[in-house]
C-alpha atoms as a PDB file:
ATOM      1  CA  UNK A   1     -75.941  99.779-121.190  1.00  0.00           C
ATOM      2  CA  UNK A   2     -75.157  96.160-121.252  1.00  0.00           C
ATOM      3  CA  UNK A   3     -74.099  93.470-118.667  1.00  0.00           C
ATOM      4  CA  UNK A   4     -70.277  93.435-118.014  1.00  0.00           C
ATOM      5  CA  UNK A   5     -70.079  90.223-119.207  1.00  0.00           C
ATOM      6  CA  UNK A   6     -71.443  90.978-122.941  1.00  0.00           C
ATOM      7  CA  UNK A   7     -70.473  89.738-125.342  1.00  0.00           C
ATOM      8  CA  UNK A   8     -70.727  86.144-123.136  1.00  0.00           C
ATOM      9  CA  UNK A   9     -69.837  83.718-126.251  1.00  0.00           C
ATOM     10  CA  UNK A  10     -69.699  86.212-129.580  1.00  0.00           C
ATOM     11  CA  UNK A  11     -72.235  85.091-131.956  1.00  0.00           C
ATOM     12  CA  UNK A  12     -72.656  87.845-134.628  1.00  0.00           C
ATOM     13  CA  UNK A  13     -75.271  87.788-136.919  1.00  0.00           C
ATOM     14  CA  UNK A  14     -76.053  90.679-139.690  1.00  0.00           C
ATOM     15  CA  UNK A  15     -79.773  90.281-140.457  1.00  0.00           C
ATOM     16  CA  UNK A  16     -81.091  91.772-143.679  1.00  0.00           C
ATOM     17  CA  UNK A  17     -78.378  94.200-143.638  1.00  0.00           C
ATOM     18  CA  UNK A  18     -77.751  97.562-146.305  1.00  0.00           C
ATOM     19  CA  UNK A  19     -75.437  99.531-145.966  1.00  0.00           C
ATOM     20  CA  UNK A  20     -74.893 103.080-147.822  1.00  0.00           C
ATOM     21  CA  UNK A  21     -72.109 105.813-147.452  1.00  0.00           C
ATOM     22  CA  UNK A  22     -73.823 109.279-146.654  1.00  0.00           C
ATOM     23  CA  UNK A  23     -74.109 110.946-150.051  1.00  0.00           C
ATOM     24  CA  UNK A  24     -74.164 108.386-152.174  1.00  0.00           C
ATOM     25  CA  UNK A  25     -77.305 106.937-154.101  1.00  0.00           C
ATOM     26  CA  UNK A  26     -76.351 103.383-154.521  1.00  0.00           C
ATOM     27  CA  UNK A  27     -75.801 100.906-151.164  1.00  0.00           C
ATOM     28  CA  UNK A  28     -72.991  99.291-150.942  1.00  0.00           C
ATOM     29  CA  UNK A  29     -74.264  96.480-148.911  1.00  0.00           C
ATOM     30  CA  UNK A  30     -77.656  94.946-149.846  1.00  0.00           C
ATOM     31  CA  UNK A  31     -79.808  92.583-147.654  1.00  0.00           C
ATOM     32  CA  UNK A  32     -76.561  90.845-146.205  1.00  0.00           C
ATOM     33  CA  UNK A  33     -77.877  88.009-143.702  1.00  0.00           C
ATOM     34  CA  UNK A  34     -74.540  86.299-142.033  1.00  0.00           C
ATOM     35  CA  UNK A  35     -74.483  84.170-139.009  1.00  0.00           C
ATOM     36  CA  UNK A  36     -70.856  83.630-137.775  1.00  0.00           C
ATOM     37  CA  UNK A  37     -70.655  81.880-134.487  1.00  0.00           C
ATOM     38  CA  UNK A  38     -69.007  81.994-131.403  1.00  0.00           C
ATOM     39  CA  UNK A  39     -65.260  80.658-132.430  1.00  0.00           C
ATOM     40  CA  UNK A  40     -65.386  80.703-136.064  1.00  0.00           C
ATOM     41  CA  UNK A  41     -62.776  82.809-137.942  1.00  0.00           C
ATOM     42  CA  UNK A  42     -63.751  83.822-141.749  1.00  0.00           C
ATOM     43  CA  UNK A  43     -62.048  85.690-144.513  1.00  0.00           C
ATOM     44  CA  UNK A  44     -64.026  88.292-146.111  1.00  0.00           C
ATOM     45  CA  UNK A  45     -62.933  88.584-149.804  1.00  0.00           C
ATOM     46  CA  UNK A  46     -63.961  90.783-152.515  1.00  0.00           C
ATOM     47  CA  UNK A  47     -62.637  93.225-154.731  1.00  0.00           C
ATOM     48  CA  UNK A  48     -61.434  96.972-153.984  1.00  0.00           C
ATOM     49  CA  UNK A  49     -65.300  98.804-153.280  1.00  0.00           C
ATOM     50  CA  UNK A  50     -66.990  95.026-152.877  1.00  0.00           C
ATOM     51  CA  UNK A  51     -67.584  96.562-148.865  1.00  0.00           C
ATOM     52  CA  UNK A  52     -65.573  94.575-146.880  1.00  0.00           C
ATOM     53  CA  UNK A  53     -64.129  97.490-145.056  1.00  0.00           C
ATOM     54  CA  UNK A  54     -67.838  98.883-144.600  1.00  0.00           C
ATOM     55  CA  UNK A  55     -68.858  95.346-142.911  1.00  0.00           C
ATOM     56  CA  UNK A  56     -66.283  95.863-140.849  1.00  0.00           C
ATOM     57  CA  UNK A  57     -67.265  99.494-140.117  1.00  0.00           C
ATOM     58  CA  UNK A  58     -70.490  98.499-139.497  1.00  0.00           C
ATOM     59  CA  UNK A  59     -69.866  96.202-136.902  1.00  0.00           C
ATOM     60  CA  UNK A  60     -68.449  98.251-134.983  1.00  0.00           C
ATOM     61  CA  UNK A  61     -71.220 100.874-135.272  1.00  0.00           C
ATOM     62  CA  UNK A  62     -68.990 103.562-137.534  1.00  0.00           C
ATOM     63  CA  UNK A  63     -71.210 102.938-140.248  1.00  0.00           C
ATOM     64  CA  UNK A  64     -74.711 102.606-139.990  1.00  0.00           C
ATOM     65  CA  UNK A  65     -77.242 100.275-141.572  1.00  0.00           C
ATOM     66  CA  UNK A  66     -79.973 101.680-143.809  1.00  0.00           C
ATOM     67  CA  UNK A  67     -81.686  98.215-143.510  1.00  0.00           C
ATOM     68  CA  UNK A  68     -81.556  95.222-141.146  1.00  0.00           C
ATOM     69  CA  UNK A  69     -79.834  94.698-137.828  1.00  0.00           C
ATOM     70  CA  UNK A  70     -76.140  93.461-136.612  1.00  0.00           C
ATOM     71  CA  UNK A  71     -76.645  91.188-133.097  1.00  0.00           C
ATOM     72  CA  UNK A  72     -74.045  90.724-130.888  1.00  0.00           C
ATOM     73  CA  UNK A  73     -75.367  87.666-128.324  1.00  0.00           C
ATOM     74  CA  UNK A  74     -79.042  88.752-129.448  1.00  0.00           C
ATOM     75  CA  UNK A  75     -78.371  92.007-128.750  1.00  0.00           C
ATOM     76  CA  UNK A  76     -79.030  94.888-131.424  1.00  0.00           C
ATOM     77  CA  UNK A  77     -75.502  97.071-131.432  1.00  0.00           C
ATOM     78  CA  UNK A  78     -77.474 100.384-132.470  1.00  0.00           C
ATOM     79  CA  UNK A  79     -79.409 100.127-128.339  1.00  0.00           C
ATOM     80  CA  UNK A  80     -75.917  99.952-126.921  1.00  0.00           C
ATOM     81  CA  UNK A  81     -73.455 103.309-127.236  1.00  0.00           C
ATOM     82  CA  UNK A  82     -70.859 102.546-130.545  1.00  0.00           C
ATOM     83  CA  UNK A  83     -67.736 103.452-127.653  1.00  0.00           C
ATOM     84  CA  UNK A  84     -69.113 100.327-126.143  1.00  0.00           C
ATOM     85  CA  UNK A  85     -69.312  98.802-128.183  1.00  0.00           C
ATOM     86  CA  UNK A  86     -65.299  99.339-130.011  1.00  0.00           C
ATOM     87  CA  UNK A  87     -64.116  98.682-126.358  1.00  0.00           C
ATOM     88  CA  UNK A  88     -65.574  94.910-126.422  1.00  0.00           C
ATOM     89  CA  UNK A  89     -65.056  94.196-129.809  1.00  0.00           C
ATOM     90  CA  UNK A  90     -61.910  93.517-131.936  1.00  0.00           C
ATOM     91  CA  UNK A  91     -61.055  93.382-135.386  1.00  0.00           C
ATOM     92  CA  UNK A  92     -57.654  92.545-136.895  1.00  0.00           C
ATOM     93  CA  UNK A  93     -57.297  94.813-140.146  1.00  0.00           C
ATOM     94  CA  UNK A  94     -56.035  93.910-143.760  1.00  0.00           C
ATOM     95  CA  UNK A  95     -53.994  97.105-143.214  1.00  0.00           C
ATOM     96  CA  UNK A  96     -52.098  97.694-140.108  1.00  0.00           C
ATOM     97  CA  UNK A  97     -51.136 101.034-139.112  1.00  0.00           C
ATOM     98  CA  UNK A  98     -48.052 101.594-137.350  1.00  0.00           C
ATOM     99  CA  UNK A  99     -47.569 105.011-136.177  1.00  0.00           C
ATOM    100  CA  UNK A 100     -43.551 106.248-135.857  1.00  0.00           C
ATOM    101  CA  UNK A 101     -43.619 105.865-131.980  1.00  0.00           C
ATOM    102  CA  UNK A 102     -42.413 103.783-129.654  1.00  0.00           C
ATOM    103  CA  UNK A 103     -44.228 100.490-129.109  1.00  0.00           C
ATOM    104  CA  UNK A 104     -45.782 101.778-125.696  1.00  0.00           C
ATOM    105  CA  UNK A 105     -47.352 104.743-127.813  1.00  0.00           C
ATOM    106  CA  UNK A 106     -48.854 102.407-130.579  1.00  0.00           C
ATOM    107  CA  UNK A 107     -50.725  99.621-128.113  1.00  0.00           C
ATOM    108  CA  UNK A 108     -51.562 102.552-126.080  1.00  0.00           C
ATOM    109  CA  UNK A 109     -51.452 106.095-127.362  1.00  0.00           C
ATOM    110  CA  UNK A 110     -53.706 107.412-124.791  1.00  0.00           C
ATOM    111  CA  UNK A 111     -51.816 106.009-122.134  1.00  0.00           C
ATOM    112  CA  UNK A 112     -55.328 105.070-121.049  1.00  0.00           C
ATOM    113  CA  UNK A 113     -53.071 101.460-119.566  1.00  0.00           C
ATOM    114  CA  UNK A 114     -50.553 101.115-117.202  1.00  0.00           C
ATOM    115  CA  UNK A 115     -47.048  99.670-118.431  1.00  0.00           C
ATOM    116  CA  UNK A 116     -47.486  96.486-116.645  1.00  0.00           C
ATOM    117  CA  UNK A 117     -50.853  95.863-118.591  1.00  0.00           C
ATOM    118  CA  UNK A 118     -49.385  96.043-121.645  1.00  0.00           C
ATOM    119  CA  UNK A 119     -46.937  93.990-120.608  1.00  0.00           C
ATOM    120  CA  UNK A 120     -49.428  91.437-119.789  1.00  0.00           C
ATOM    121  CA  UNK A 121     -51.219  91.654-122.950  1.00  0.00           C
ATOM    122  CA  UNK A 122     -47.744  91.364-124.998  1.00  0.00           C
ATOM    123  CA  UNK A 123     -47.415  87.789-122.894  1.00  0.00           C
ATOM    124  CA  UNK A 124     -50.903  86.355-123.317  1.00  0.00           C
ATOM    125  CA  UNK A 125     -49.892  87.320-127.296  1.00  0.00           C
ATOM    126  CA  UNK A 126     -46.244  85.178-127.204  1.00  0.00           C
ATOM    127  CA  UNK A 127     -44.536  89.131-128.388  1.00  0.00           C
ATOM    128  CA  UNK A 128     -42.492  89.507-124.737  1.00  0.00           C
ATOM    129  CA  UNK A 129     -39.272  88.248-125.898  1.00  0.00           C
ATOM    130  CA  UNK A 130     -39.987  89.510-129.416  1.00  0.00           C
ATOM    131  CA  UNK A 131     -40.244  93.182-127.898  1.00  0.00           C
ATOM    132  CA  UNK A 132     -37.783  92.615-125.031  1.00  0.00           C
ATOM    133  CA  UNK A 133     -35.266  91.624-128.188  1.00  0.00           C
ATOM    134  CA  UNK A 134     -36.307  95.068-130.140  1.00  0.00           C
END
């Protein structure tokens, strides 16, 4: 387990990373090395199958690495649990999916949250009068 306050800043590094799908022969990441620091927004581009998605995956400990290590803060992702992990970290995708529910049930379809923390979140986002207007 790690400290309730990891991540403290963000860095993310990817150090000598492969990736490969289970099954398949060829990897479809090999020997990535990435630093992206605390604050920095990229774009990850590449073609349909380049493994953008499967960085992504990876990160968040969906995907393992055949080679190399992702760091979060210094800290290995693969010694801390992967639900942990996905609870601290957060990805926007290329594709959003919107399930046909109400709002409530897409931010929070295991009603894990009570209304008046989603509410919250909607404000610290700027979408309060966009949803009240819905």
């Amino acid at each position: 387990s790690v400290p309730i306050s990891w991540p403290r800043q963000g860095d993310i590094s990817f150090e000598s990373v492969s990736l490969r799908y289970e099954g398949q022969r060829d990897e479809v990441i090999k020997n990535l090395s990435l630093k992206i620091p605390y604050g920095q927004k990229i774009g990850i581009c590449g073609r349909t199958g380049s493994g953008k998605s499967s960085l992504a995956m990876s990160l968040l400990g969906v995907l393992q690495t055949t080679a190399g290590r992702i760091c979060i803060d210094d800290v290995d992702i693969t010694k801390i649990h992967p639900d942990e992990v996905r609870m601290r970290v957060s990805m926007i995708p290329q594709d959003v999916h919107v399930f046909n529910l109400s709002i409530r049930e897409n931010l929070n379809p295991t009603a894990y949250y009570a209304i008046s923390e989603l509410w919250d979140a909607l404000e610290k986002v700027g979408l309060t009068s966009f949803v009240n207007q819905l």
